[in-house]
N, C-alpha and C. Protein backbone atom coordinates (compact mmCIF):
# COMPACT_ATOMS: atom_id res chain seq x y z
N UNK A 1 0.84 -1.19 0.00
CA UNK A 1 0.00 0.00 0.00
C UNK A 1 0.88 1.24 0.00
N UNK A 2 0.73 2.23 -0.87
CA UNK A 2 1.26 3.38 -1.22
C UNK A 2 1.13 4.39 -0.32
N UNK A 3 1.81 5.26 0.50
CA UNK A 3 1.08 6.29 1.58
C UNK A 3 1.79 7.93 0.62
N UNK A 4 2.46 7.28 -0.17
CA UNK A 4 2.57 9.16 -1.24
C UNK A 4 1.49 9.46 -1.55
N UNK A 5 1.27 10.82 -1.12
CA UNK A 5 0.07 11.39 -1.86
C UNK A 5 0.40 11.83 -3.69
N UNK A 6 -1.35 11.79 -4.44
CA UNK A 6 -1.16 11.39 -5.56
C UNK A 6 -1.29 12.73 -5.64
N UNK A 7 -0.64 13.45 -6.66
CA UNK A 7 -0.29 14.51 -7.07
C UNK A 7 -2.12 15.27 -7.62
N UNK A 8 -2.51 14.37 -8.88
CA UNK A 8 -3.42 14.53 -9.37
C UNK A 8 -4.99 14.98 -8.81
N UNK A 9 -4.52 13.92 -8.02
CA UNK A 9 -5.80 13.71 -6.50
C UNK A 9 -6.22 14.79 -5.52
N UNK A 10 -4.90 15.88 -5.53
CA UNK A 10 -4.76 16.92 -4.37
C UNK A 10 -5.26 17.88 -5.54
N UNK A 11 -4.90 17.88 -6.60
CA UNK A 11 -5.35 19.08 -7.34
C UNK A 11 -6.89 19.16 -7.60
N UNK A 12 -7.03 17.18 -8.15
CA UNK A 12 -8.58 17.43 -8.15
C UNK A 12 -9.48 18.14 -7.40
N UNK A 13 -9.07 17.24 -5.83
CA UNK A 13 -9.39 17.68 -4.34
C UNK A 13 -9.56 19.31 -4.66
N UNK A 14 -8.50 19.91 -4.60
CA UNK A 14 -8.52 21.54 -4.76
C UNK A 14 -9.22 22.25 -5.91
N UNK A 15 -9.37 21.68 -6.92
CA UNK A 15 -10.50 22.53 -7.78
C UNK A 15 -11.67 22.34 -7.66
N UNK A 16 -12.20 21.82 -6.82
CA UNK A 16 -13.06 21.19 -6.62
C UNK A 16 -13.72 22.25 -5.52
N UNK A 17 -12.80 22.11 -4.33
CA UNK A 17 -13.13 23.06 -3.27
C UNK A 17 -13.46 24.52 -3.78
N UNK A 18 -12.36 24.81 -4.78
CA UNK A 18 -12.15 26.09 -5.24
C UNK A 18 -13.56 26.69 -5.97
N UNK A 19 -14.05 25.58 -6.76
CA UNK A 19 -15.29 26.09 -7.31
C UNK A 19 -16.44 26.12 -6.18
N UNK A 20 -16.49 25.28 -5.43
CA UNK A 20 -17.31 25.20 -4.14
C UNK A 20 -17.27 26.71 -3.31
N UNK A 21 -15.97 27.44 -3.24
CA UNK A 21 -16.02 27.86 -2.26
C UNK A 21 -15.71 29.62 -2.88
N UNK A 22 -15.53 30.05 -3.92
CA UNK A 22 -15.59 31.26 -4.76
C UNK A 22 -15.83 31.11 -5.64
N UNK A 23 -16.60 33.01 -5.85
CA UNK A 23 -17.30 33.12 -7.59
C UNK A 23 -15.87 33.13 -8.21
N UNK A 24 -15.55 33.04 -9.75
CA UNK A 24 -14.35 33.18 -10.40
C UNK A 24 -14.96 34.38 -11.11
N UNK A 25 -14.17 35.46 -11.53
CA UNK A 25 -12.73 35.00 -11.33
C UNK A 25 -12.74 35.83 -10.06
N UNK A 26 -11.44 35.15 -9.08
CA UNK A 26 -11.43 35.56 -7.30
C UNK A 26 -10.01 36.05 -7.30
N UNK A 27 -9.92 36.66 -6.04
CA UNK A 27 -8.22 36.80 -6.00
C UNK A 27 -8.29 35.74 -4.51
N UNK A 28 -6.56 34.94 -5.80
CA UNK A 28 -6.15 33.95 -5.00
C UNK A 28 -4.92 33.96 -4.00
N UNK A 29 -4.69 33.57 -2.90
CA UNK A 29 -3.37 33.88 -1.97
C UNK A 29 -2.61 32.62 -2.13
N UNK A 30 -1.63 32.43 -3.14
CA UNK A 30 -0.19 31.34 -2.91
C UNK A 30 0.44 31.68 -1.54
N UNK A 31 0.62 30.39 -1.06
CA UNK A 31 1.58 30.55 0.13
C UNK A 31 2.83 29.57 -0.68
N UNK A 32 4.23 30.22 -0.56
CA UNK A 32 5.52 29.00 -0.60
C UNK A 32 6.32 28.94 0.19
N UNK A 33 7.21 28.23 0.94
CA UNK A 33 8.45 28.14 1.59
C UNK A 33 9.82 27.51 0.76
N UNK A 34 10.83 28.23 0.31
CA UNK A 34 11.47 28.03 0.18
C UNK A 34 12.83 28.00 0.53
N UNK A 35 14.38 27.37 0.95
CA UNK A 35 15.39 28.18 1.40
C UNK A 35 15.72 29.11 0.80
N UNK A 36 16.51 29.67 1.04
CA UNK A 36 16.63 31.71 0.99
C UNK A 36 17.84 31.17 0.04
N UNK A 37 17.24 31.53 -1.17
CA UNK A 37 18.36 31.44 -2.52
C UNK A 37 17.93 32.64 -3.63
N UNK A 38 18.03 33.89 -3.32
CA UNK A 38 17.68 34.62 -4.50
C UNK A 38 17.33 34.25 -5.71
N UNK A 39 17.72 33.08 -6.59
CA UNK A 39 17.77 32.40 -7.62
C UNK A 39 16.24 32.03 -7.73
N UNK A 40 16.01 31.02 -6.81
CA UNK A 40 14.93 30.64 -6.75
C UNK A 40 13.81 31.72 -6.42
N UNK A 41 14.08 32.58 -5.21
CA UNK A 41 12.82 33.53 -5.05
C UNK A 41 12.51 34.41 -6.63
N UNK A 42 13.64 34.41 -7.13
CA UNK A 42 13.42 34.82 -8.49
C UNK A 42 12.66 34.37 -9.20
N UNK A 43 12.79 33.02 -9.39
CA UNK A 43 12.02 32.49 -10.53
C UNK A 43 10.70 32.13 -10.11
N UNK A 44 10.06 32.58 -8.60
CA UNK A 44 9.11 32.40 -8.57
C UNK A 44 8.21 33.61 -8.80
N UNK A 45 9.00 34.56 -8.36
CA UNK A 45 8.51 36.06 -8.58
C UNK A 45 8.39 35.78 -10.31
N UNK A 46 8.74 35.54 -11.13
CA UNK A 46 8.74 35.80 -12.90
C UNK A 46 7.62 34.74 -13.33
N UNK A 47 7.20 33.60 -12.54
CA UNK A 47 6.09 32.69 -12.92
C UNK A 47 4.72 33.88 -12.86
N UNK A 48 4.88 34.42 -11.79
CA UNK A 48 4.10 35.60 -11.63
C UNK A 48 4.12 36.91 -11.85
N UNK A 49 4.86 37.76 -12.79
CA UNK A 49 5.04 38.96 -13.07
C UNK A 49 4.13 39.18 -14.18
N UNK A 50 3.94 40.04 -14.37
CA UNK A 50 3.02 40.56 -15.39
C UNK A 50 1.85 39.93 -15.10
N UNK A 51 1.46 39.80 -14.33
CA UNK A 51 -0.65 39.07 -14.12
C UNK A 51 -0.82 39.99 -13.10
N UNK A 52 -0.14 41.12 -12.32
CA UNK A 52 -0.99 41.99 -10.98
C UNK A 52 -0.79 41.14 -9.95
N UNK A 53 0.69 40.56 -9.91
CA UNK A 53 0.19 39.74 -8.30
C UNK A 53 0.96 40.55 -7.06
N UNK A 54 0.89 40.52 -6.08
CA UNK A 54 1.37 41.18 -5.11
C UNK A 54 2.47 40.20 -3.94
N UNK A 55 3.62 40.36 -3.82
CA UNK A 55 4.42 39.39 -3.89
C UNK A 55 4.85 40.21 -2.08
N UNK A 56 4.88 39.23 -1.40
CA UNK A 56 5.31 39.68 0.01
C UNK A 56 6.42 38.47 0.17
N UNK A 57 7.75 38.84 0.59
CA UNK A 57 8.43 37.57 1.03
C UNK A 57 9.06 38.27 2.65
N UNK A 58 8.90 37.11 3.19
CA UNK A 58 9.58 37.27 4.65
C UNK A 58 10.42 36.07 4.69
N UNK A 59 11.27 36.40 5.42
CA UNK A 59 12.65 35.25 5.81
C UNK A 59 12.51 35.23 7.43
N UNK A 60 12.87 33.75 7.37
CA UNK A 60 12.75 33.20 8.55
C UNK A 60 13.68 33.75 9.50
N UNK A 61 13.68 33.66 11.09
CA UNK A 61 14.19 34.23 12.26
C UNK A 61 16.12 34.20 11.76
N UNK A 62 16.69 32.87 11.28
CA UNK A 62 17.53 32.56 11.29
C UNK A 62 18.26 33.01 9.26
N UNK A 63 17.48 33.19 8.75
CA UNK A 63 17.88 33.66 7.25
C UNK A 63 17.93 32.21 6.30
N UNK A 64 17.10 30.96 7.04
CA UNK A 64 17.81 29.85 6.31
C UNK A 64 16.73 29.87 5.08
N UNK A 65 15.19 30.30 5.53
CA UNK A 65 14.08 29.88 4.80
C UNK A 65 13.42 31.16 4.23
N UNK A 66 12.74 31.35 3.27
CA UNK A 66 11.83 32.93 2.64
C UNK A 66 10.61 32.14 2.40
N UNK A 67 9.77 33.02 2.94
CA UNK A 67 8.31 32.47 2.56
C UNK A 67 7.79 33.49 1.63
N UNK A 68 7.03 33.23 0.99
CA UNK A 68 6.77 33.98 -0.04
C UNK A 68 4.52 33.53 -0.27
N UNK A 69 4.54 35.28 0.06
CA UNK A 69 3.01 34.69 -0.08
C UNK A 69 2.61 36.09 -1.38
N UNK A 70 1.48 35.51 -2.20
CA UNK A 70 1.24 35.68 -3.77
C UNK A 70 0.18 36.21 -3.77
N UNK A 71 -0.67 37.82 -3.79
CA UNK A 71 -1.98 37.64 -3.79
C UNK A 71 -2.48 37.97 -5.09
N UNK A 72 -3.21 37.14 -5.89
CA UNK A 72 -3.12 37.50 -7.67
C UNK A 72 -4.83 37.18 -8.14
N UNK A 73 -5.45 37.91 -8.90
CA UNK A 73 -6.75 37.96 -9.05
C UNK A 73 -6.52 36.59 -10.25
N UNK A 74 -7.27 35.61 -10.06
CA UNK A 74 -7.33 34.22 -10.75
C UNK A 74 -8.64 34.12 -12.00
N UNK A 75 -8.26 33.86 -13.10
CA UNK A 75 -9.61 33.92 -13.96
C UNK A 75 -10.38 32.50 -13.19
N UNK A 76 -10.35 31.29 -12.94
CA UNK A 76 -10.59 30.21 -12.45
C UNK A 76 -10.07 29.21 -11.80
N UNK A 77 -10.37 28.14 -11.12
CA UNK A 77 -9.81 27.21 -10.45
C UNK A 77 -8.11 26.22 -11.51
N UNK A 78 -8.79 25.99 -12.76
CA UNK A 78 -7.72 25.62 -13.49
C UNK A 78 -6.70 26.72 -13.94
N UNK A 79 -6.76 27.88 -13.87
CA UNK A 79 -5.71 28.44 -13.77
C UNK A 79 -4.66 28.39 -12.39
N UNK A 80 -5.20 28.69 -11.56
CA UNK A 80 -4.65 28.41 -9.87
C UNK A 80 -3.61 27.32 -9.63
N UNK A 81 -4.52 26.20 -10.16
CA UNK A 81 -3.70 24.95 -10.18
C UNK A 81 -2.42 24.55 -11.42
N UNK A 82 -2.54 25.64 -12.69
CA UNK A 82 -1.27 26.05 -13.71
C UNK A 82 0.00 26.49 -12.84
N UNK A 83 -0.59 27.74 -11.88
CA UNK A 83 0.38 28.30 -11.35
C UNK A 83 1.25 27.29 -10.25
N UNK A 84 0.11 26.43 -9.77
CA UNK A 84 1.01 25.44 -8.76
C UNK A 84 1.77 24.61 -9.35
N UNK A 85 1.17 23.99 -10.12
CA UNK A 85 2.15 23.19 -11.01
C UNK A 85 3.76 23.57 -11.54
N UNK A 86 3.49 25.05 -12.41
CA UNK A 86 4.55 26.01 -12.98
C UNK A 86 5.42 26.02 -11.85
N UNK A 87 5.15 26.38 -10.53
CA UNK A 87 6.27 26.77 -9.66
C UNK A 87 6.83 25.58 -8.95
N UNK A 88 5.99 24.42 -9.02
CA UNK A 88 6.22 23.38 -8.34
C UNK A 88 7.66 22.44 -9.61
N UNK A 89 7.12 22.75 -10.86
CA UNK A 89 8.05 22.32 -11.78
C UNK A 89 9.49 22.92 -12.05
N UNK A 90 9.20 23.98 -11.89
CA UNK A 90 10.40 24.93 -12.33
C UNK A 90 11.50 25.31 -10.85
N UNK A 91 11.04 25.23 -9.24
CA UNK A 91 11.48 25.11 -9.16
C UNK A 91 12.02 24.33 -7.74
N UNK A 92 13.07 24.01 -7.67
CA UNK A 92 13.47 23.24 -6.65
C UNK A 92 13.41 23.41 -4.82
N UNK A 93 13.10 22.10 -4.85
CA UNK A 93 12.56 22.49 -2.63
C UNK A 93 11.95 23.27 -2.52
N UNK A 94 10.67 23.66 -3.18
CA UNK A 94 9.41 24.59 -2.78
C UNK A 94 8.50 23.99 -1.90
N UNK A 95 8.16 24.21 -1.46
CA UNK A 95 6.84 23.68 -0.41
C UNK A 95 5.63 24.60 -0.51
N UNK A 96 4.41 24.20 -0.75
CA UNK A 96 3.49 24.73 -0.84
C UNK A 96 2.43 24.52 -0.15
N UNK A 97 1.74 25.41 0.54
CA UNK A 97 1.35 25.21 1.29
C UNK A 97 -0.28 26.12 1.15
């Protein structure tokens, strides 16, 4: 028996809620944690530039981790889940939350 969660399954799960629970198009809040690598906070900031999103990052007590929260007006639930995907693909040790 498998205890990884299925990638597919969580998204379904989440568009699902998403239509349940706002009119579209909504503004949506990304939360990420990543370690504190300019590189990377970069390329998450550019998945999102040019769409109006509002990009807050704070770093953790110690400088090891940047959280980065996204607030961006969403045409729909399958877009939302593009953006998770995009940042989850592109780039490395993100956590999303």
């Amino acid at each position: 028996m498998s205890t990884s969660p299925n990638p597919e399954e969580f998204y379904e799960k989440l568009k699902d809620q998403l239509y349940q629970t706002n009119s579209w198009p909504a503004e949506y809040l990304y939360k990420f944690i990543i370690k504190s690598d300019i590189h990377n906070i970069a390329k998450i900031e550019a998945i999102f530039n040019n769409i109006g999103a509002v990009i807050n990052t704070t770093e953790s007590k110690n400088g090891k981790y940047t959280s980065l929260s996204i607030n961006v007006l969403m045409r729909n639930p399958d877009t939302v889940i593009e953006k998770y995907k995009e940042v989850i693909n592109n780039v490395e040790g993100v956590i999303s939350l």
